[in-house]
PDB file of N, CA and C in Angstrom:
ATOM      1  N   UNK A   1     110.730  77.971  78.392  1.00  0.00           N
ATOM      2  CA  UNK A   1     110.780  78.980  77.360  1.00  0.00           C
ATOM      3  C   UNK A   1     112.021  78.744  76.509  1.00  0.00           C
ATOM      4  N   UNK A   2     111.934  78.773  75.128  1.00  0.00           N
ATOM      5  CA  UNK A   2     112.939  78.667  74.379  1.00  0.00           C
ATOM      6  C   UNK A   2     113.353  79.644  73.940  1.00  0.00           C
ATOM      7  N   UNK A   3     114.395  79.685  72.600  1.00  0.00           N
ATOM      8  CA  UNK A   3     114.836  81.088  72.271  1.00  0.00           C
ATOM      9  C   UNK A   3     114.626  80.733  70.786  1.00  0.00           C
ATOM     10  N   UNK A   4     115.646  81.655  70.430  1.00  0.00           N
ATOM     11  CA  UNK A   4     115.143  82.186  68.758  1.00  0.00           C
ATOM     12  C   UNK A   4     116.462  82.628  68.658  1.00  0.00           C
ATOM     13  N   UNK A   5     116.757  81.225  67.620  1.00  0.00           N
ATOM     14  CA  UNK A   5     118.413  81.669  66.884  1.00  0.00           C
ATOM     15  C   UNK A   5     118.392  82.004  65.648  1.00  0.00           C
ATOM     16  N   UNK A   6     118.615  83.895  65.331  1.00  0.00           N
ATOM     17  CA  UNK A   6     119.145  84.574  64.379  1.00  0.00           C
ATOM     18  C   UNK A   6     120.243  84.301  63.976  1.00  0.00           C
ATOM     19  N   UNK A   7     120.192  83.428  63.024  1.00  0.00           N
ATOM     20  CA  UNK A   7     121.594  83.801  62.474  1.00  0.00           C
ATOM     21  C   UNK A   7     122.160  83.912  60.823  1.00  0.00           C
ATOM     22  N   UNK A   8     120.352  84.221  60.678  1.00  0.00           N
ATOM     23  CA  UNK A   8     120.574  84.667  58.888  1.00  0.00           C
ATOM     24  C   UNK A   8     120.335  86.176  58.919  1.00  0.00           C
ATOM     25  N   UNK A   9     120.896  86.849  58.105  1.00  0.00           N
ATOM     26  CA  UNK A   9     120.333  88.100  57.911  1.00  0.00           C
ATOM     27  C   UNK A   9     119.238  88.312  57.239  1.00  0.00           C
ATOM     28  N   UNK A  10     118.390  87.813  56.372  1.00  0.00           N
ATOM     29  CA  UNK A  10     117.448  87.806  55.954  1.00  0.00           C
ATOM     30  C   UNK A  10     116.792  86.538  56.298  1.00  0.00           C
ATOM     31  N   UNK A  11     115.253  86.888  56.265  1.00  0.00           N
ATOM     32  CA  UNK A  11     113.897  85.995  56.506  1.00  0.00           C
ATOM     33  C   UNK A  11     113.130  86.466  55.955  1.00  0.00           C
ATOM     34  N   UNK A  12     111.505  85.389  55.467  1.00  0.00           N
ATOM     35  CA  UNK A  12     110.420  85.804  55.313  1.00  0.00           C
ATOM     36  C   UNK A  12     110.008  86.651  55.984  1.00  0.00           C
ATOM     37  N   UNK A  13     109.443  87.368  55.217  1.00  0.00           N
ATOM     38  CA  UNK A  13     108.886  88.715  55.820  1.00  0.00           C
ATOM     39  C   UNK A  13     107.644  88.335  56.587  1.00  0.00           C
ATOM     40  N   UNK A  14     107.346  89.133  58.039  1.00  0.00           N
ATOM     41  CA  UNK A  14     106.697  88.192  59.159  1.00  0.00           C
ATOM     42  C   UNK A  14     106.995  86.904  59.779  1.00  0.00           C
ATOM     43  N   UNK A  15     107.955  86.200  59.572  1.00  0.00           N
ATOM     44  CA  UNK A  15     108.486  85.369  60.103  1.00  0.00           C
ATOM     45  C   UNK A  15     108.962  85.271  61.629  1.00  0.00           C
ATOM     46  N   UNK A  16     109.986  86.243  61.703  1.00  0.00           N
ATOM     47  CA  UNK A  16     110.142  86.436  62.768  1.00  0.00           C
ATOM     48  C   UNK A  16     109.532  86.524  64.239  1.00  0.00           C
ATOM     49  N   UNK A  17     107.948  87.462  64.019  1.00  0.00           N
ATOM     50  CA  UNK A  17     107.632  87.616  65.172  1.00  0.00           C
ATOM     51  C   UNK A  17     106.546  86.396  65.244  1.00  0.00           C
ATOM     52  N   UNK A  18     106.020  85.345  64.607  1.00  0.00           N
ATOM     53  CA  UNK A  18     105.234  84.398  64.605  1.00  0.00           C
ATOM     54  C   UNK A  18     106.618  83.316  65.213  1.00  0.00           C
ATOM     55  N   UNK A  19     108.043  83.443  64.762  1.00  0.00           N
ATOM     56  CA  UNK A  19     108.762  82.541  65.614  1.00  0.00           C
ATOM     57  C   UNK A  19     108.539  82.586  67.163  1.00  0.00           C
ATOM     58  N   UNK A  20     109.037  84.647  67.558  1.00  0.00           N
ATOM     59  CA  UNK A  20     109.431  84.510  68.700  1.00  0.00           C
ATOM     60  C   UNK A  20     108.257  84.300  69.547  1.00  0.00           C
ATOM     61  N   UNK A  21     106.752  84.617  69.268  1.00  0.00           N
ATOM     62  CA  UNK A  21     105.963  84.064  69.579  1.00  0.00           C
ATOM     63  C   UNK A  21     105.348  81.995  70.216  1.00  0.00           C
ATOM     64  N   UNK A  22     106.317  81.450  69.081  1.00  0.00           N
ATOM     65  CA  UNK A  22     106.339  80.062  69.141  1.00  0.00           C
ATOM     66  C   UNK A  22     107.511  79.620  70.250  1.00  0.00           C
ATOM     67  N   UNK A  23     108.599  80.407  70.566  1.00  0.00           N
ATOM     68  CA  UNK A  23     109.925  80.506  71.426  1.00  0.00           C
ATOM     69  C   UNK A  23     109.315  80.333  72.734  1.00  0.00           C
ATOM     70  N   UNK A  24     107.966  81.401  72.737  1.00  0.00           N
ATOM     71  CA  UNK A  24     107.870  81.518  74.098  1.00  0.00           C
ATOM     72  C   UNK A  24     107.045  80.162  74.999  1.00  0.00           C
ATOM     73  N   UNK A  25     107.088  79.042  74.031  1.00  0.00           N
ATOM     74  CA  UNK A  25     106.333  78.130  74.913  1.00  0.00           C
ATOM     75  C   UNK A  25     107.245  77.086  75.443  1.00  0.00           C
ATOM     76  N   UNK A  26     107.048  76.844  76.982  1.00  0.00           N
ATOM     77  CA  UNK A  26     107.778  76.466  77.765  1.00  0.00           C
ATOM     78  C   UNK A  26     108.358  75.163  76.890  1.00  0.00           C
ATOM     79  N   UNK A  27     107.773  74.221  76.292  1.00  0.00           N
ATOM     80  CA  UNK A  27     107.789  72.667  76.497  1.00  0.00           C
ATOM     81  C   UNK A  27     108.999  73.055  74.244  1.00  0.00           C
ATOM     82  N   UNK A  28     109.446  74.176  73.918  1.00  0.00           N
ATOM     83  CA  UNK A  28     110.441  74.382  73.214  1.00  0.00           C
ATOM     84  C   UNK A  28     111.368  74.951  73.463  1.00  0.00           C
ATOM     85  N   UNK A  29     112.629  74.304  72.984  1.00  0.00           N
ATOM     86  CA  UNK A  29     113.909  74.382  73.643  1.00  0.00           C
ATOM     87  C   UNK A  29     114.988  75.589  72.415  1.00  0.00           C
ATOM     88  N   UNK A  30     114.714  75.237  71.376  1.00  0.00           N
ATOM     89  CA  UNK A  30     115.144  76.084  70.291  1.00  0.00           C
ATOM     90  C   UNK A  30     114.429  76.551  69.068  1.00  0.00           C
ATOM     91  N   UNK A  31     114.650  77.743  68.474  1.00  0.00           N
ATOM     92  CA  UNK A  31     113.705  77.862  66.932  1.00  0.00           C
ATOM     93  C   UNK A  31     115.013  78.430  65.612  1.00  0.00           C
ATOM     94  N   UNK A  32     115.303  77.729  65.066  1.00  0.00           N
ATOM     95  CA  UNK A  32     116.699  78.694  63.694  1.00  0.00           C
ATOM     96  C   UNK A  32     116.289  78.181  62.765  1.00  0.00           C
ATOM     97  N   UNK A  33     115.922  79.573  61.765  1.00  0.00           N
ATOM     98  CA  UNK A  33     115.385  79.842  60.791  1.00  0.00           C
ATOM     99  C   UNK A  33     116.796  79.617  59.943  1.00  0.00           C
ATOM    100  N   UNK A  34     116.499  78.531  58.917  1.00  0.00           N
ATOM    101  CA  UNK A  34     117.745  78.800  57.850  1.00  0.00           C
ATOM    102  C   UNK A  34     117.525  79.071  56.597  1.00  0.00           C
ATOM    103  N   UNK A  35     117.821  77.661  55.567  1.00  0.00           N
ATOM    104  CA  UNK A  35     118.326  77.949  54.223  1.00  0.00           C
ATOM    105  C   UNK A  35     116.772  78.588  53.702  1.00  0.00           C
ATOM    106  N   UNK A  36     117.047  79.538  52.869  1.00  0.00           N
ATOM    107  CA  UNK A  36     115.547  80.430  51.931  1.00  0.00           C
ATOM    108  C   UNK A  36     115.725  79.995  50.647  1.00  0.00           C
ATOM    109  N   UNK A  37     114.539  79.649  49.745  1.00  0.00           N
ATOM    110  CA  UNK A  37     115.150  79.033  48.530  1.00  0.00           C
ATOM    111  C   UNK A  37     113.542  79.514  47.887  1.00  0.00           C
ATOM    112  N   UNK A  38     113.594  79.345  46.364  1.00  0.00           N
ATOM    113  CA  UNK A  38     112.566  80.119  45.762  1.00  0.00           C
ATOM    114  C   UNK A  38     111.949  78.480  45.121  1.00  0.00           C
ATOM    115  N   UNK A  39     110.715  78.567  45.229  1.00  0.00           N
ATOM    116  CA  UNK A  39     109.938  77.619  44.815  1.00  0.00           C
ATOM    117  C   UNK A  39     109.232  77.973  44.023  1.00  0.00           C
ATOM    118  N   UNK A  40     107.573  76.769  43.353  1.00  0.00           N
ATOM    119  CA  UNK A  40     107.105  77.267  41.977  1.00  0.00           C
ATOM    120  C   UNK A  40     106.213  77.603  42.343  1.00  0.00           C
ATOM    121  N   UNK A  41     105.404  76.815  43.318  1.00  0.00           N
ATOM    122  CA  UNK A  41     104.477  77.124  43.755  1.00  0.00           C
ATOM    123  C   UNK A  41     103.935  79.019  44.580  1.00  0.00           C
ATOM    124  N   UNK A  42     102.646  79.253  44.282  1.00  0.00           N
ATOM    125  CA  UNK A  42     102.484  80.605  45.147  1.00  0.00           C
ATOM    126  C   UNK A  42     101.537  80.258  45.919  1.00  0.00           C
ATOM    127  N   UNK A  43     101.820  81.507  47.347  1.00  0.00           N
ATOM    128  CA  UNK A  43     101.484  81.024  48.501  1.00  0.00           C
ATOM    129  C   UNK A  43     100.725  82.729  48.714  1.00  0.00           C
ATOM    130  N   UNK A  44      99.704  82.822  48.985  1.00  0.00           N
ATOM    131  CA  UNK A  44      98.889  84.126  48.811  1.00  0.00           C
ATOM    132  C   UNK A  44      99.838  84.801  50.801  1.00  0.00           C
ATOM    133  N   UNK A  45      99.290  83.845  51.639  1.00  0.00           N
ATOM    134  CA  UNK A  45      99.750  84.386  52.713  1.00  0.00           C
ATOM    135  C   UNK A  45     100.846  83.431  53.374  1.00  0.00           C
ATOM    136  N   UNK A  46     101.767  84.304  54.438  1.00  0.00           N
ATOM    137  CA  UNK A  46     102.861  83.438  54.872  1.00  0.00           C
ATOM    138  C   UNK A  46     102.341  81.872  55.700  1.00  0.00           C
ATOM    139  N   UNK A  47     102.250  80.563  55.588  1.00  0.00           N
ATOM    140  CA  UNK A  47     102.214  78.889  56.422  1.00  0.00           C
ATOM    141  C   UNK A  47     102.786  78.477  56.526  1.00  0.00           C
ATOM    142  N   UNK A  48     103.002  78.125  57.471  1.00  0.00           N
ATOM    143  CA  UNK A  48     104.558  77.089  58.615  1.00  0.00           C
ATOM    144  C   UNK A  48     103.695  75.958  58.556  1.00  0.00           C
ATOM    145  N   UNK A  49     104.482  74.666  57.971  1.00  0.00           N
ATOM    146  CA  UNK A  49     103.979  73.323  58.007  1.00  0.00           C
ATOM    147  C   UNK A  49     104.978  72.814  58.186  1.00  0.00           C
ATOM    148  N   UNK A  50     104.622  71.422  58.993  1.00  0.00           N
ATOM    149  CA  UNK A  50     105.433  70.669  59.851  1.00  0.00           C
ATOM    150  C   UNK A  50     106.037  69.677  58.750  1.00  0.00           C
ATOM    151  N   UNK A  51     107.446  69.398  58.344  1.00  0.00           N
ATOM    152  CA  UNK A  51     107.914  68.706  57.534  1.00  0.00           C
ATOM    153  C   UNK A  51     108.333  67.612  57.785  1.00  0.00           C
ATOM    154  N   UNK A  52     109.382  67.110  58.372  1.00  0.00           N
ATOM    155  CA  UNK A  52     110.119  65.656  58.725  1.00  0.00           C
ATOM    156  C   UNK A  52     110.800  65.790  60.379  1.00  0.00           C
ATOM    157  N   UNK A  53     110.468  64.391  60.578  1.00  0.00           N
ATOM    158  CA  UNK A  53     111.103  64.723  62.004  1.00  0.00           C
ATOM    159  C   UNK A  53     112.689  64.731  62.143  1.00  0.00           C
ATOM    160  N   UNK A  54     112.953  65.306  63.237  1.00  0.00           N
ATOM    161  CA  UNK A  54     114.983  64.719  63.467  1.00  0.00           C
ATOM    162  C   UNK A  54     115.279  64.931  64.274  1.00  0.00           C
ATOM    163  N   UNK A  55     116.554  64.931  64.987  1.00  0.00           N
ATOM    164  CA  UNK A  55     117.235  64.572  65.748  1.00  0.00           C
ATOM    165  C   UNK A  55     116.293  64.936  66.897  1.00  0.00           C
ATOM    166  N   UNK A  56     116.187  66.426  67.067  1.00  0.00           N
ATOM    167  CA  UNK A  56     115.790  67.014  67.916  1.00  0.00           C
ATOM    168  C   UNK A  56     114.635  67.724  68.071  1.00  0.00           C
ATOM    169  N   UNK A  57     113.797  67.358  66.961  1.00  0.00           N
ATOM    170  CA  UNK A  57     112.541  67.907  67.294  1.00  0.00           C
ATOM    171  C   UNK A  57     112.131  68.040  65.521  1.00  0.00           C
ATOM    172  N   UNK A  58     111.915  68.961  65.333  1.00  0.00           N
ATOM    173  CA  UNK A  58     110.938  68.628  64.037  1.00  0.00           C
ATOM    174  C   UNK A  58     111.486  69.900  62.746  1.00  0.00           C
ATOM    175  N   UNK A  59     111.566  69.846  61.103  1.00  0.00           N
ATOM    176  CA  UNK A  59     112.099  70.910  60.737  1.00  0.00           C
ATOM    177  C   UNK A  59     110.262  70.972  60.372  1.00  0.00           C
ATOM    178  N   UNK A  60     110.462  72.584  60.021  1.00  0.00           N
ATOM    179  CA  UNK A  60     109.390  72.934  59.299  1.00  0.00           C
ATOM    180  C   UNK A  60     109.316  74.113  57.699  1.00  0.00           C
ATOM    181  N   UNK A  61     108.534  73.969  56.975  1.00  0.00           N
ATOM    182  CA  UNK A  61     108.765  74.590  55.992  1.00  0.00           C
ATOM    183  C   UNK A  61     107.568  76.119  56.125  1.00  0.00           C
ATOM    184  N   UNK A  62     108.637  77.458  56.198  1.00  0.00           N
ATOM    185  CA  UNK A  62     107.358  78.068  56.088  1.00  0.00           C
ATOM    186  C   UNK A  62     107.292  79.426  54.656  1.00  0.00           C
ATOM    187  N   UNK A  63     106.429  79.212  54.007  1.00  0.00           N
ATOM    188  CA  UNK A  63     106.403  79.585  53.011  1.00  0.00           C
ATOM    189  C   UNK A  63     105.239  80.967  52.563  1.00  0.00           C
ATOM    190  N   UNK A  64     105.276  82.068  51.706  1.00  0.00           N
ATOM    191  CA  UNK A  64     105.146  83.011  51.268  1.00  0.00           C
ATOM    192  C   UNK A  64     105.217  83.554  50.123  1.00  0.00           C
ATOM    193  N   UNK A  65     104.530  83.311  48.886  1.00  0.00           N
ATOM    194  CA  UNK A  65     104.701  84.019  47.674  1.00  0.00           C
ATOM    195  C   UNK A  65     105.385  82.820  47.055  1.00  0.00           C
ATOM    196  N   UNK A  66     106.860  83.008  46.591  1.00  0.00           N
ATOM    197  CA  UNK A  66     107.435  81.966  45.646  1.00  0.00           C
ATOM    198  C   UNK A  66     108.786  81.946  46.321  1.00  0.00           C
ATOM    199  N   UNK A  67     108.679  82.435  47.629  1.00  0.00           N
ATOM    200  CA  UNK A  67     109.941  82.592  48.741  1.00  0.00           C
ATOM    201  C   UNK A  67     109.579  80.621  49.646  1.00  0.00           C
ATOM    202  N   UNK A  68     110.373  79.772  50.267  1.00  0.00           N
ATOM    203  CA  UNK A  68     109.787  79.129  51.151  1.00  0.00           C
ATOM    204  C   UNK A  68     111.374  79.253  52.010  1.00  0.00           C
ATOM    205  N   UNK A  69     110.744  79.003  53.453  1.00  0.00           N
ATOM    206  CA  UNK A  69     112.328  78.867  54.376  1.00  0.00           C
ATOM    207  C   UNK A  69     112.332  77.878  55.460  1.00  0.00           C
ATOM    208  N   UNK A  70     113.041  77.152  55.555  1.00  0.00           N
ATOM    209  CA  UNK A  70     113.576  75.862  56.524  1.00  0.00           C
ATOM    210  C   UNK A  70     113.494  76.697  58.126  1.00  0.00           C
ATOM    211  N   UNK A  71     112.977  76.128  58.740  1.00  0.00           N
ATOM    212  CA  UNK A  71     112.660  76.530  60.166  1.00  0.00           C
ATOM    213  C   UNK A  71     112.819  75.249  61.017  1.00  0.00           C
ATOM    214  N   UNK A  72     114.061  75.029  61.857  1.00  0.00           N
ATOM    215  CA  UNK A  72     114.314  73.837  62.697  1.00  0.00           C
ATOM    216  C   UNK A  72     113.654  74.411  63.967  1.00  0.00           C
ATOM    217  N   UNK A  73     112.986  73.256  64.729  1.00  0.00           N
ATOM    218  CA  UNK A  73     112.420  73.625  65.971  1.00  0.00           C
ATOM    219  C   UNK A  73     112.711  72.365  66.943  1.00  0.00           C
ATOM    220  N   UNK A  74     113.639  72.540  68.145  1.00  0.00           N
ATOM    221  CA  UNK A  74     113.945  71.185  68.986  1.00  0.00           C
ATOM    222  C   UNK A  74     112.763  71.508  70.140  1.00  0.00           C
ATOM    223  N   UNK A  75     112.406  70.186  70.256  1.00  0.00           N
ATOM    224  CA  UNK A  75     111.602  70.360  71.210  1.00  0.00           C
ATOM    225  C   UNK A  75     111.209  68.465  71.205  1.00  0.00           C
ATOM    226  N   UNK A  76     110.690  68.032  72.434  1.00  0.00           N
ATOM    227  CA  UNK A  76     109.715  66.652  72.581  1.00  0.00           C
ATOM    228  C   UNK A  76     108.322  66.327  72.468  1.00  0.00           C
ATOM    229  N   UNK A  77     108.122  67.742  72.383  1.00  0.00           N
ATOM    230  CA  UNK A  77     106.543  67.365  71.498  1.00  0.00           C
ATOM    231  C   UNK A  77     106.182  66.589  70.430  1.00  0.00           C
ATOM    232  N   UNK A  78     104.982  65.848  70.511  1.00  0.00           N
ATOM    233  CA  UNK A  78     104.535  65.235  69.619  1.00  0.00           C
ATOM    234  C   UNK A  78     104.551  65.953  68.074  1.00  0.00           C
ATOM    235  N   UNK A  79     104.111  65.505  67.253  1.00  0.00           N
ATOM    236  CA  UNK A  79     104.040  66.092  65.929  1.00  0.00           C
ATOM    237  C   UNK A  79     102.686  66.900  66.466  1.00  0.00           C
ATOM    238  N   UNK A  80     101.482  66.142  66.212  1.00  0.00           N
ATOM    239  CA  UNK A  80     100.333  66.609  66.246  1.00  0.00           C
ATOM    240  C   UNK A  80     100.239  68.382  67.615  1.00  0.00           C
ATOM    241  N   UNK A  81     100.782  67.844  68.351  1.00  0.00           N
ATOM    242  CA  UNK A  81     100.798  68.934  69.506  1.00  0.00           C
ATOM    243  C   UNK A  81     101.537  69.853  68.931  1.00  0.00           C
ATOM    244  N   UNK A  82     102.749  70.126  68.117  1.00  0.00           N
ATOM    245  CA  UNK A  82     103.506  71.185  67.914  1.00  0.00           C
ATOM    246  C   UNK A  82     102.755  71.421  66.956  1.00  0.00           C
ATOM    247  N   UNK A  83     101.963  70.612  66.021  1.00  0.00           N
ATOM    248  CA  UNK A  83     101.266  71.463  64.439  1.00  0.00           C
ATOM    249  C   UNK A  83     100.491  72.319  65.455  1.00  0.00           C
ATOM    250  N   UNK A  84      99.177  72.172  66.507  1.00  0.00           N
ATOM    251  CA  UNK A  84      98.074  72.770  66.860  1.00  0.00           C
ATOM    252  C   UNK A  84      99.147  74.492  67.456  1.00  0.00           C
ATOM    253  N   UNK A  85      99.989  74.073  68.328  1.00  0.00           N
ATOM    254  CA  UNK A  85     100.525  75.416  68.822  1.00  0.00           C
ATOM    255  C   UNK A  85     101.657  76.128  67.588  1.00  0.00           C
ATOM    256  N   UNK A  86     101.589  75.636  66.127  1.00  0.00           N
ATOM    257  CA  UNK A  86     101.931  76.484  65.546  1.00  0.00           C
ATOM    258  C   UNK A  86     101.091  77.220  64.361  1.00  0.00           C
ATOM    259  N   UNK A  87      99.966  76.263  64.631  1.00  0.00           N
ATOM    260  CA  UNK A  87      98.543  77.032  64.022  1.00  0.00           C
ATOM    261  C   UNK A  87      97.990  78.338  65.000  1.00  0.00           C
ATOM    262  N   UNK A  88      98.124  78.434  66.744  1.00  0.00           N
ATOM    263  CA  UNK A  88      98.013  78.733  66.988  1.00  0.00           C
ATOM    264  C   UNK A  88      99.003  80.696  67.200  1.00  0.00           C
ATOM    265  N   UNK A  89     100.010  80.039  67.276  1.00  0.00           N
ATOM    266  CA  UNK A  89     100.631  81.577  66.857  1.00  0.00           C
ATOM    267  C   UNK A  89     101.047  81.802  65.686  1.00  0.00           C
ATOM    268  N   UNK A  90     100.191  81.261  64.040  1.00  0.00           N
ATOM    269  CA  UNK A  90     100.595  82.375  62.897  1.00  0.00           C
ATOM    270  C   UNK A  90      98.790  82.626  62.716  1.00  0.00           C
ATOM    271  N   UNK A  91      98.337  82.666  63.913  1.00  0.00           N
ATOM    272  CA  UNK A  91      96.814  83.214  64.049  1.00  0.00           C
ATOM    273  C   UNK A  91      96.945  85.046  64.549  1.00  0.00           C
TER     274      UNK A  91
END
């Protein structure tokens, strides 16, 4: 079981509990939500997509309206395996 590092005061709205949801699977070690930045594109409902890999596991971009926010997740999962269990909890 991993955790869920707060350490912005603000997030996408619903963000949060689709993280701590993703926290709770054994085979992830960390989830910190960071930089929020306004994009052009619009996004009708909030999607977490898997972006570039690194050091420690994978960042992801998850986005909402014309809001998007950087979401680092360490873990040794494959790419493909962490996309399916993060389709699975913003279900």
């Amino acid at each position: 079981m991993g955790r869920l590092v707060l350490n912005h005061s603000t997030n996408i709205e619903g963000l949060i509990p689709i993280l701590k949801k993703l926290a709770l699977n054994i085979n992830i070690k960390t989830v910190t939500p960071a930089v929020i930045s306004r994009v052009r594109g619009r996004s009708s409902k909030l999607i977490i997509r898997l972006s570039v890999k690194t050091i420690n596991g994978y960042k992801a971009i998850a986005r909402k309206g014309k809001i998007a926010q950087e979401v680092f997740i360490s873990t040794d999962l494959s790419k493909d395996e962490l996309r399916r269990i993060i389709n699975t909890c913003n279900n």
